[in-house]
C-alpha atoms as a PDB file:
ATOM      1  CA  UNK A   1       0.000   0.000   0.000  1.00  0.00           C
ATOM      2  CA  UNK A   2       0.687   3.753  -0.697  1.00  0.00           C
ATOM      3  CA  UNK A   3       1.953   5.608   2.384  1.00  0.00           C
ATOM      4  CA  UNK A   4      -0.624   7.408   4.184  1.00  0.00           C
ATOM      5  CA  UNK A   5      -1.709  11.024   2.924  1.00  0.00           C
ATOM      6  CA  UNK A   6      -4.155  13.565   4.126  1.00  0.00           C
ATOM      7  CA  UNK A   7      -7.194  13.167   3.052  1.00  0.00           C
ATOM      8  CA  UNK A   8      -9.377  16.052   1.422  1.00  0.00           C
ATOM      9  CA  UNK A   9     -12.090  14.305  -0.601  1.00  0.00           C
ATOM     10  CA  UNK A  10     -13.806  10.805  -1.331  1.00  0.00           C
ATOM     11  CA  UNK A  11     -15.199  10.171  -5.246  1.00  0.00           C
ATOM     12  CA  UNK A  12     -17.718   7.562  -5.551  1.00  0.00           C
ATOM     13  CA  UNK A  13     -18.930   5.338  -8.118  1.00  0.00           C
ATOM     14  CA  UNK A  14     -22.332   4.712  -7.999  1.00  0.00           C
ATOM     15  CA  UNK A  15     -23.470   1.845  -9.753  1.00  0.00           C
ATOM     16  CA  UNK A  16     -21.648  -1.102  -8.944  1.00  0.00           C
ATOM     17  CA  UNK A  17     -20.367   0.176  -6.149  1.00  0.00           C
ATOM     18  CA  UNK A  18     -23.243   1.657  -4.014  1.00  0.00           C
ATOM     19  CA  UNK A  19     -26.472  -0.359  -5.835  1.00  0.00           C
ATOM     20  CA  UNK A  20     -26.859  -2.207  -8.775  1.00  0.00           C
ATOM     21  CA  UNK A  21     -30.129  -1.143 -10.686  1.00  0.00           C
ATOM     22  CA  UNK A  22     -32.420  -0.776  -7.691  1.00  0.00           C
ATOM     23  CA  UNK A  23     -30.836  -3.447  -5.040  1.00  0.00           C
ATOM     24  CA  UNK A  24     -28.350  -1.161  -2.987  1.00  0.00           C
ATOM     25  CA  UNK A  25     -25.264  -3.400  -2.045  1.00  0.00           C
ATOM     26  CA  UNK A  26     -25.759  -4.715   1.435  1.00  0.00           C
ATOM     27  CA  UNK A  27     -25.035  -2.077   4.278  1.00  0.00           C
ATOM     28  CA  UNK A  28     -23.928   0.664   1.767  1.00  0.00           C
ATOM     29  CA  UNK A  29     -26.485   3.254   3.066  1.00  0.00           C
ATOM     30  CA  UNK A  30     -24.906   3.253   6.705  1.00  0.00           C
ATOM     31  CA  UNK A  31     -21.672   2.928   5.806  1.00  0.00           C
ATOM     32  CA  UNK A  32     -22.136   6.723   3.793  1.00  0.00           C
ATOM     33  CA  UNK A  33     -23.920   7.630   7.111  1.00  0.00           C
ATOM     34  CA  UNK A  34     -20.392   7.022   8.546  1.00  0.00           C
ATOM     35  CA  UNK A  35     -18.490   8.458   5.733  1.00  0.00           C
ATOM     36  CA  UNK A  36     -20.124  11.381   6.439  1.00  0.00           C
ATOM     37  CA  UNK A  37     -18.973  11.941   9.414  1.00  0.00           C
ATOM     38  CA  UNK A  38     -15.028  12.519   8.579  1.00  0.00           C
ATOM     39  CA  UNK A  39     -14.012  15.567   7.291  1.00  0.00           C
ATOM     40  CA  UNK A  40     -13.826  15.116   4.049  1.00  0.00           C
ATOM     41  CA  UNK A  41     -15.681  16.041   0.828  1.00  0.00           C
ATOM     42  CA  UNK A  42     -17.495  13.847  -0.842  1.00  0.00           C
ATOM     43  CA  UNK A  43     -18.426  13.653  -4.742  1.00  0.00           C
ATOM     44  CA  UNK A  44     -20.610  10.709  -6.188  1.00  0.00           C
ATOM     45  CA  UNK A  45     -19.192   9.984  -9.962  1.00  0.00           C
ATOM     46  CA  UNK A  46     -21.087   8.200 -12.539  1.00  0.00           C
ATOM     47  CA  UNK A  47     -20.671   6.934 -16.446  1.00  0.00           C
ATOM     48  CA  UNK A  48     -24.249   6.123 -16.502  1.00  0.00           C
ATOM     49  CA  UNK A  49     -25.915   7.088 -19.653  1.00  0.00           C
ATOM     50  CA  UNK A  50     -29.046   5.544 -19.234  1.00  0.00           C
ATOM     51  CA  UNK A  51     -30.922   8.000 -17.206  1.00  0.00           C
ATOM     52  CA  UNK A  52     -31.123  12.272 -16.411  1.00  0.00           C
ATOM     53  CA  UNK A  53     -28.906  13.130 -13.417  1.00  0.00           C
ATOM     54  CA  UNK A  54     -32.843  13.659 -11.873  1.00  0.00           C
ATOM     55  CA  UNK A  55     -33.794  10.315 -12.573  1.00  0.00           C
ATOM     56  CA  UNK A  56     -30.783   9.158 -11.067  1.00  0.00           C
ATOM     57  CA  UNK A  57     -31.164  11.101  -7.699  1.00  0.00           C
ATOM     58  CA  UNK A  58     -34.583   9.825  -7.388  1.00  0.00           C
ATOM     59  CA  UNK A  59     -33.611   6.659  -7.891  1.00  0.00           C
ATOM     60  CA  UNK A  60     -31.092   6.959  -5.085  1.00  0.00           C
ATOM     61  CA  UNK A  61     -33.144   8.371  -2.634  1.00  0.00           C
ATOM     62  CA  UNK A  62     -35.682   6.210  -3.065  1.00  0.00           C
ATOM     63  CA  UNK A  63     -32.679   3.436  -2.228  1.00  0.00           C
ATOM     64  CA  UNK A  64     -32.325   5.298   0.717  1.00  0.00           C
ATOM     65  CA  UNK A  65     -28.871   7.173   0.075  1.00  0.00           C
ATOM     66  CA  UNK A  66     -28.381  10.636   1.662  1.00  0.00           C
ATOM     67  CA  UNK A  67     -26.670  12.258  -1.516  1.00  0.00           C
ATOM     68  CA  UNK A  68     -27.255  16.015  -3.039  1.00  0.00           C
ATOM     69  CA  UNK A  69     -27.955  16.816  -6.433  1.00  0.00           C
ATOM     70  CA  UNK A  70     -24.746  19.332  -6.060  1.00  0.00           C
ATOM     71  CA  UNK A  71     -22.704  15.777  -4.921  1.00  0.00           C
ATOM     72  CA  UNK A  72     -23.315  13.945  -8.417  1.00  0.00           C
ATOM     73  CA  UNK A  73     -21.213  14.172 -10.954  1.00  0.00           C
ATOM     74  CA  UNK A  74     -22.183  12.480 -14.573  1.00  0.00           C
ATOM     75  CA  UNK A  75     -20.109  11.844 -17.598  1.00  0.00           C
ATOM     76  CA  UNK A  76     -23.482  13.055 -19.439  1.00  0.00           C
ATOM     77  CA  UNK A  77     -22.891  16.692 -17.807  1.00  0.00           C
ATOM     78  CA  UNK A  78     -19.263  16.119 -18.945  1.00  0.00           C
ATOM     79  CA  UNK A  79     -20.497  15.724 -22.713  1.00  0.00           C
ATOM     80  CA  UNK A  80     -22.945  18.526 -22.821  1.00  0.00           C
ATOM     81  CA  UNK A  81     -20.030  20.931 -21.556  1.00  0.00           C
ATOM     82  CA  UNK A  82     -18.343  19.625 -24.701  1.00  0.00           C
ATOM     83  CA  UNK A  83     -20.575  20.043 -27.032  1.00  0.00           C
ATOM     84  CA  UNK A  84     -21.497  23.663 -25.929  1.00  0.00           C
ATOM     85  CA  UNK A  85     -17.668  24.045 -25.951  1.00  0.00           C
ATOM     86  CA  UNK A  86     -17.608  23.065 -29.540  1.00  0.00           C
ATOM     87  CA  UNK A  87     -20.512  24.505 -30.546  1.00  0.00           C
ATOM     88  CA  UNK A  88     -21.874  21.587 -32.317  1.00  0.00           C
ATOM     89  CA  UNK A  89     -25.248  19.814 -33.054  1.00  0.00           C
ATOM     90  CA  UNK A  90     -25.186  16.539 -31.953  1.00  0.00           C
ATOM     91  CA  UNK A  91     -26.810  13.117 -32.864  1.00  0.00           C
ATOM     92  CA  UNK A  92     -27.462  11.823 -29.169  1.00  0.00           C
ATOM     93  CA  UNK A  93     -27.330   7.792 -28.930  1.00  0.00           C
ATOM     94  CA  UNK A  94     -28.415   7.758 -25.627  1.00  0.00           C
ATOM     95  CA  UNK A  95     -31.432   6.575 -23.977  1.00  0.00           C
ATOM     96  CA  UNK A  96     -34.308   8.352 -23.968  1.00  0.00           C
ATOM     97  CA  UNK A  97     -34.024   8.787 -20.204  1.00  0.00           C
ATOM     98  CA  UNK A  98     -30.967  10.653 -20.165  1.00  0.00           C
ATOM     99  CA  UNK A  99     -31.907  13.263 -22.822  1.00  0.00           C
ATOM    100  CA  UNK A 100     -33.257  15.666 -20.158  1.00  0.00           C
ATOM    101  CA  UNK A 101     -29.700  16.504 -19.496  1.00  0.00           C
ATOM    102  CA  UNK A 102     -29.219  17.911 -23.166  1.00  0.00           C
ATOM    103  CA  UNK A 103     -32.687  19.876 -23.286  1.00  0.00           C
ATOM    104  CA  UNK A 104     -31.548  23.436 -24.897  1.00  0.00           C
ATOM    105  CA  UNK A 105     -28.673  21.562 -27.225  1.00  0.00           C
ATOM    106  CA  UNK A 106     -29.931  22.143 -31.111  1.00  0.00           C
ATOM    107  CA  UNK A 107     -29.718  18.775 -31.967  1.00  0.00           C
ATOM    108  CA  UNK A 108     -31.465  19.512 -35.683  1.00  0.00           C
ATOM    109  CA  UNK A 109     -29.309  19.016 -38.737  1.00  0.00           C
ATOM    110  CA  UNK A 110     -26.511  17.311 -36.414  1.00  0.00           C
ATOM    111  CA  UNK A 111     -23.122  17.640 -36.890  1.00  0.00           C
ATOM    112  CA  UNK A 112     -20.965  15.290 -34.209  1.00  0.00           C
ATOM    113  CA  UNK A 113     -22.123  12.290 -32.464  1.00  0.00           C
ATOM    114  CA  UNK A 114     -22.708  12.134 -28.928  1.00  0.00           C
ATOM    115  CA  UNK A 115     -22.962   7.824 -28.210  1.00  0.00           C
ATOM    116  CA  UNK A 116     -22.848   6.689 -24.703  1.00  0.00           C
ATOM    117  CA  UNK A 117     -25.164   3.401 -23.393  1.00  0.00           C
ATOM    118  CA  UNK A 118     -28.170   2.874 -25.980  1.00  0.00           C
ATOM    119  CA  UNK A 119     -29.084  -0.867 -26.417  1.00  0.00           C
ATOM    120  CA  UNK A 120     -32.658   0.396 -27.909  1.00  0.00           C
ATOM    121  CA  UNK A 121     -31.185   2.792 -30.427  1.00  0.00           C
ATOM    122  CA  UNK A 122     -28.133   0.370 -31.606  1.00  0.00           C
ATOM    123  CA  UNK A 123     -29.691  -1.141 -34.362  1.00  0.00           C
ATOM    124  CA  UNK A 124     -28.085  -1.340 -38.481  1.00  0.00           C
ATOM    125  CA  UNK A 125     -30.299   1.642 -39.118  1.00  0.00           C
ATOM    126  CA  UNK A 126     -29.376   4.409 -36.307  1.00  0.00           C
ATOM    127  CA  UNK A 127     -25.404   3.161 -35.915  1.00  0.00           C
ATOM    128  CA  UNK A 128     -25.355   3.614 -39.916  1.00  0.00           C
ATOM    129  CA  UNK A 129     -26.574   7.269 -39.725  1.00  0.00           C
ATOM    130  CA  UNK A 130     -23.642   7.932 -37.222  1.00  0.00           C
ATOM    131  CA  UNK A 131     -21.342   6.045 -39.346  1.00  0.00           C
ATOM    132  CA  UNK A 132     -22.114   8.000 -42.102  1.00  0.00           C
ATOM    133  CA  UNK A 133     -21.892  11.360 -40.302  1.00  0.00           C
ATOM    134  CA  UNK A 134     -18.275  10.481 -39.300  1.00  0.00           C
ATOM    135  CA  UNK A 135     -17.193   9.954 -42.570  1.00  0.00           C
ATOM    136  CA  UNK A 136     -18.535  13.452 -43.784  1.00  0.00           C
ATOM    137  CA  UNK A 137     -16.038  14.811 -40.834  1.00  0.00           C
ATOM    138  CA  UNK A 138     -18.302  14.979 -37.555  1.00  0.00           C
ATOM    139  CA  UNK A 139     -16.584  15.114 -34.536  1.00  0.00           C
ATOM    140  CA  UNK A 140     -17.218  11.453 -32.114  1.00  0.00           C
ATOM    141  CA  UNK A 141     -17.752  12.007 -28.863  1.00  0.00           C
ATOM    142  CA  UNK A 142     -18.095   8.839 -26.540  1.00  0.00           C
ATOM    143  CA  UNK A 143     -19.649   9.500 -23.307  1.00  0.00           C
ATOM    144  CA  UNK A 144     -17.103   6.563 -21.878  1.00  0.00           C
ATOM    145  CA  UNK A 145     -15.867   3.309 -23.311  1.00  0.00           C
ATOM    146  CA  UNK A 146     -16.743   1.040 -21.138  1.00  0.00           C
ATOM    147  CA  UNK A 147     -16.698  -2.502 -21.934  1.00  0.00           C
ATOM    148  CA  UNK A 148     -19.585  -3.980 -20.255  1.00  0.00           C
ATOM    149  CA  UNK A 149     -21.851  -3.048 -16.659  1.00  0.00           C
ATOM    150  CA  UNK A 150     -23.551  -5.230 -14.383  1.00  0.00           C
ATOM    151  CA  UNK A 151     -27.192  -5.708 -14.204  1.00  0.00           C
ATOM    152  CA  UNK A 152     -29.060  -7.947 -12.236  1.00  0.00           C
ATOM    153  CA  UNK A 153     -29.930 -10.637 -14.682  1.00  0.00           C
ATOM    154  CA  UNK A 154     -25.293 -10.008 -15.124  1.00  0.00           C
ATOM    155  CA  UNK A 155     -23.090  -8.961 -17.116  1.00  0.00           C
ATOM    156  CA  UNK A 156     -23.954  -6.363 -20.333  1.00  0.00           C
ATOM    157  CA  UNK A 157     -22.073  -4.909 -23.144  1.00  0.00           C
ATOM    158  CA  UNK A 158     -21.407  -1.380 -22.336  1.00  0.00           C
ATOM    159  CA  UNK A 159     -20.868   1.380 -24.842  1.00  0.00           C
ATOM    160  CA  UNK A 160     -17.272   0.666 -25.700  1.00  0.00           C
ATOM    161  CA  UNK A 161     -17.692  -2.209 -28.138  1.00  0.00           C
ATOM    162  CA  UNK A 162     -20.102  -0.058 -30.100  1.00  0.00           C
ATOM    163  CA  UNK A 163     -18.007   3.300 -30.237  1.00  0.00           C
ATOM    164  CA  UNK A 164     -15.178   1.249 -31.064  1.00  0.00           C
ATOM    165  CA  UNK A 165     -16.783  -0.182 -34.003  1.00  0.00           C
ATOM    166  CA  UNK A 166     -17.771   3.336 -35.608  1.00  0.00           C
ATOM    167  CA  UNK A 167     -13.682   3.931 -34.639  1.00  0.00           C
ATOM    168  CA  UNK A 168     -12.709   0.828 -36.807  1.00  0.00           C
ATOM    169  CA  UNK A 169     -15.422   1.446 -39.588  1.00  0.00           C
ATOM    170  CA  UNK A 170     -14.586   5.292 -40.155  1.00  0.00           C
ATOM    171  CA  UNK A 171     -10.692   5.429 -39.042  1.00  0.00           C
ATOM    172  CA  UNK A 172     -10.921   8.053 -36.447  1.00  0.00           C
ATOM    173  CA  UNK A 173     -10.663   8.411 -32.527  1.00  0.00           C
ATOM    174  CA  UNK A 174     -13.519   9.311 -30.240  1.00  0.00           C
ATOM    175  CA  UNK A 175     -13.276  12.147 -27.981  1.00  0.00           C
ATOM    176  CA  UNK A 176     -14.285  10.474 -24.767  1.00  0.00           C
ATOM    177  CA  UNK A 177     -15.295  12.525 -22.191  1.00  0.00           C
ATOM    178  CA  UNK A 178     -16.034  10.257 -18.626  1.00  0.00           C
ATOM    179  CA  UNK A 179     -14.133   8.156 -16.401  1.00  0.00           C
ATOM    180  CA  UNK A 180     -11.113   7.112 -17.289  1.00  0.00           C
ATOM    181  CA  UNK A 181      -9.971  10.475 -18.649  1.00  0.00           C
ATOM    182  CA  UNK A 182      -8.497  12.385 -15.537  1.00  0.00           C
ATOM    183  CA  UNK A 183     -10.391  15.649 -16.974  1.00  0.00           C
ATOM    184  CA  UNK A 184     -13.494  13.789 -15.570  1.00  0.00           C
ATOM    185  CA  UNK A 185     -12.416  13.392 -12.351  1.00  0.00           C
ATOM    186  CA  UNK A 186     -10.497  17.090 -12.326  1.00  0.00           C
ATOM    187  CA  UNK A 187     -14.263  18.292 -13.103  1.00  0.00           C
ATOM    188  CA  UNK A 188     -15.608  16.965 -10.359  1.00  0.00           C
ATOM    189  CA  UNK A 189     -13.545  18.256  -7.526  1.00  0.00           C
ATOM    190  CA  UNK A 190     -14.234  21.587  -9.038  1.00  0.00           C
ATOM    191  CA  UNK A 191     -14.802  24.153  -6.267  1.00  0.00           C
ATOM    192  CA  UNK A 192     -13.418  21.686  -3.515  1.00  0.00           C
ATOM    193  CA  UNK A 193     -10.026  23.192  -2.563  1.00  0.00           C
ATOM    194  CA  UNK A 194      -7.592  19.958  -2.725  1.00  0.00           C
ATOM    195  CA  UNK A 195      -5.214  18.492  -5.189  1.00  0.00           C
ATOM    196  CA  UNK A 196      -5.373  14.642  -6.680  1.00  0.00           C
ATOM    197  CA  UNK A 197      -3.096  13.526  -4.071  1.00  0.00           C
ATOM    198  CA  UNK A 198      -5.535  14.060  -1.436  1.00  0.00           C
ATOM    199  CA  UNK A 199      -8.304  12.341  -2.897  1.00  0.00           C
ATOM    200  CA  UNK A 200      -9.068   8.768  -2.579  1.00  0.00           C
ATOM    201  CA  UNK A 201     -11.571   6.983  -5.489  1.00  0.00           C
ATOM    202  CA  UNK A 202     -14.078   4.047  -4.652  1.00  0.00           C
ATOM    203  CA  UNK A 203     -15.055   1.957  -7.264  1.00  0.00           C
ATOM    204  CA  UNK A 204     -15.862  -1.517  -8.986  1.00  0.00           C
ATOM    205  CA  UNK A 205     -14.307  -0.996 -11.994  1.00  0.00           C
ATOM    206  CA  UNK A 206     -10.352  -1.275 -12.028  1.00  0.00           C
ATOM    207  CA  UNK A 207      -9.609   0.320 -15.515  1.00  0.00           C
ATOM    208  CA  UNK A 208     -12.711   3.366 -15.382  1.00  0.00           C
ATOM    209  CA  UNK A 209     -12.646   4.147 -11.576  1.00  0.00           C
ATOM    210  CA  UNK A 210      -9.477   3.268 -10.233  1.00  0.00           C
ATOM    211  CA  UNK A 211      -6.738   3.010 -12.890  1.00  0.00           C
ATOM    212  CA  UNK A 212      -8.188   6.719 -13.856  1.00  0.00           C
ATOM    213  CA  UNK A 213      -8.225   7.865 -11.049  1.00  0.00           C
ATOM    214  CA  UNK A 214      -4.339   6.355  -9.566  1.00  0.00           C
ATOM    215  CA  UNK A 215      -2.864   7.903 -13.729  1.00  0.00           C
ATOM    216  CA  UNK A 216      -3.460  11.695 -12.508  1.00  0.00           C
ATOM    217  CA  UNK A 217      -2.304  10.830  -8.413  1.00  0.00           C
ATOM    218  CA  UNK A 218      -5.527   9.862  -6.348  1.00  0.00           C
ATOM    219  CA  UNK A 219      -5.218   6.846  -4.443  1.00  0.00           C
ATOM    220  CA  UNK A 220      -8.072   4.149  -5.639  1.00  0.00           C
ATOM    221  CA  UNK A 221      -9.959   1.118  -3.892  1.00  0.00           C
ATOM    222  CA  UNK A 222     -11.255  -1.896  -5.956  1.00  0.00           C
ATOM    223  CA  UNK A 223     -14.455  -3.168  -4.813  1.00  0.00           C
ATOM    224  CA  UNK A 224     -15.313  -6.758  -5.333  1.00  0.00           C
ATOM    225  CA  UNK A 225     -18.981  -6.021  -5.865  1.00  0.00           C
ATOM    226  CA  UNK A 226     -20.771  -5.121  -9.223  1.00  0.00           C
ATOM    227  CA  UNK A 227     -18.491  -5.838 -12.446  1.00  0.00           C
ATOM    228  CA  UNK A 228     -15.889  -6.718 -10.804  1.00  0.00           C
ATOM    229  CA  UNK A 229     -14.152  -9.989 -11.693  1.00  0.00           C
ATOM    230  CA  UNK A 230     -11.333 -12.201 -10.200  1.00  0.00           C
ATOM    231  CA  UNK A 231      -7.805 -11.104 -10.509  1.00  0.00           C
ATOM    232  CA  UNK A 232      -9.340  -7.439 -11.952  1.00  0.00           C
ATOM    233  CA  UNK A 233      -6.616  -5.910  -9.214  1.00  0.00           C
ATOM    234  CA  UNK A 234      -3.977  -7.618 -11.507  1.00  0.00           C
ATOM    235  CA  UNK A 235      -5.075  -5.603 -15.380  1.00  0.00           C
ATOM    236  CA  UNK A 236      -3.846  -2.293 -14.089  1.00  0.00           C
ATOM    237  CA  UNK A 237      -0.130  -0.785 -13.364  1.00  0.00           C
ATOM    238  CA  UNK A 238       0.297   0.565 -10.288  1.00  0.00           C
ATOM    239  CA  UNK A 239      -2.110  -1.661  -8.538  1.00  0.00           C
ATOM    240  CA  UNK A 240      -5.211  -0.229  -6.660  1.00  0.00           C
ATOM    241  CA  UNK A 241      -4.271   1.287  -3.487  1.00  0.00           C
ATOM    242  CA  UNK A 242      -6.309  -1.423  -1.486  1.00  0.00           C
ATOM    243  CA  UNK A 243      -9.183  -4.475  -2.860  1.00  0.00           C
ATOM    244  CA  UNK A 244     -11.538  -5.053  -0.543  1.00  0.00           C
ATOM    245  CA  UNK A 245     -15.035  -6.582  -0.506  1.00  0.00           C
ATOM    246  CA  UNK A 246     -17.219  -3.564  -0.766  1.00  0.00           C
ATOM    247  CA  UNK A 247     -18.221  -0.151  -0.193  1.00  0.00           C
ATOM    248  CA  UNK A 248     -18.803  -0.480   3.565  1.00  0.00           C
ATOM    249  CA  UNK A 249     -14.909  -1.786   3.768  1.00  0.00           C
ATOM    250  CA  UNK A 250     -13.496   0.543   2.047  1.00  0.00           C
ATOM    251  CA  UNK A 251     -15.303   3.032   3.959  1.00  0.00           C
ATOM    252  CA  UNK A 252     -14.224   1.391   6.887  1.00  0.00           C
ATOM    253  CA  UNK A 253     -10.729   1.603   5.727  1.00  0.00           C
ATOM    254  CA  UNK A 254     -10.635   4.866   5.145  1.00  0.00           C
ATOM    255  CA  UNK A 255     -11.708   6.183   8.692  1.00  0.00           C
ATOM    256  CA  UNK A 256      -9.589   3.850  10.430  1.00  0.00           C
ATOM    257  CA  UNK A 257      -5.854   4.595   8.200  1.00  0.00           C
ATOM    258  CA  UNK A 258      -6.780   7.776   6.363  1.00  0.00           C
ATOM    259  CA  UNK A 259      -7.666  10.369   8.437  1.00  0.00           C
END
């Protein structure tokens, strides 16, 4: 393990990590109750792309979690900044549920491709129409890469296999905007006054949440609950800061040897 540091903030992954799909993982809401109670910041970060930050919240409180809208983080608010950065008019291959978070965007005539987790909308028809936009110079931006989620009937392809295949077909690079790029996790300490080496990231996946998080000098903990998968600890260079079982661990960790 890393030596200890002061700690200044906690980023969380949320699903996975505190609930998968509407099942929170077992003693997760008291353990934040506890988490809480350090003095620390806390910041709930989240890929998902298949519902509005809103929808999300809901669903967490109704799970029970004591979060604030202000708390969450989403790679989907990541990709609208971009767009309005670029000033472009994107084709959105989302799920319907998420496209509250682009309401105002001109999406008419589009010019870039937004693609994050659609399984309704990726059909031959819809992926062609992006294809075909790429190839008359629209910008790709993927809302993350992941390569597959868990649900609770298991595993599930995530949006990486699909933006990887408009990569292939049209020989260009997404722009990808959520965890793993350490701009995502830069964003979402915005307006907390610390630096990456005194934040610590909580997370089931070892590439997205904590190999992003340990490339731009946050300390990360692999939990074994959601996607993760034997040996996971063992794909990433360094090597998470600390594996443990689940959330309520590593929270229990982290107020024992961290503060």
């Amino acid at each position: 393990m890393a030596a200890r540091r002061a700690l200044k903030a906690v980023l969380v992954d949320l699903s996975g990590t505190l609930h998968i799909e509407d099942a929170a993982v077992p003693g997760a809401q008291d353990a934040l109750k506890r988490l809480r109670t350090a003095p620390v910041a806390l910041r709930f970060v989240t890929n998902t792309t298949k519902e509005s930050k809103a929808e999300l919240l809901e669903r967490l409180r109704k799970m029970n979690f004591d979060v604030a809208e202000h708390e969450i983080f989403t790679s989907l608010t990541a990709a609208r900044n971009l767009v309005q950065e670029k000033q472009v008019r994107p084709m959105l291959l989302i799920d319907d549920r998420a496209l509250p978070d682009f309401e105002g965007i001109p999406v008419n005539d589009p010019n870039a491709v937004v693609i994050g987790l659609a399984p309704e909308h990726f059909n031959y028809q819809v992926l062609n129409q992006a294809f075909r936009l790429l190839l008359n110079g629209a910008p790709l931006i993927a809302i993350h890469k992941a390569r597959y989620y868990k649900r609770k009937d298991g595993l599930a392809l995530g949006p990486g296999p699909f933006v990887t295949g408009l990569e292939y077909a049209t020989d260009t690079k997404a722009i990808v905007v959520g965890k793993p790029e350490g701009k995502f996790f830069l964003e979402a300490l915005r307006g907390i006054d610390c630096t990456p080496e005194e934040v610590i990231m909580i997370g089931d996946d070892c590439r997205d949440d904590v190999g992003g998080a340990q490339s731009i000098g946050m300390l990360g903990i692999l939990v074994k609950t959601g996607k993760y998968r034997t040996a996971d600890e063992e794909k990433i260079n360094p090597a998470p800061y600390l594996t443990c079982e689940s959330f309520p661990h590593a929270v229990d960790h982290i107020l024992q040897h961290l503060l």
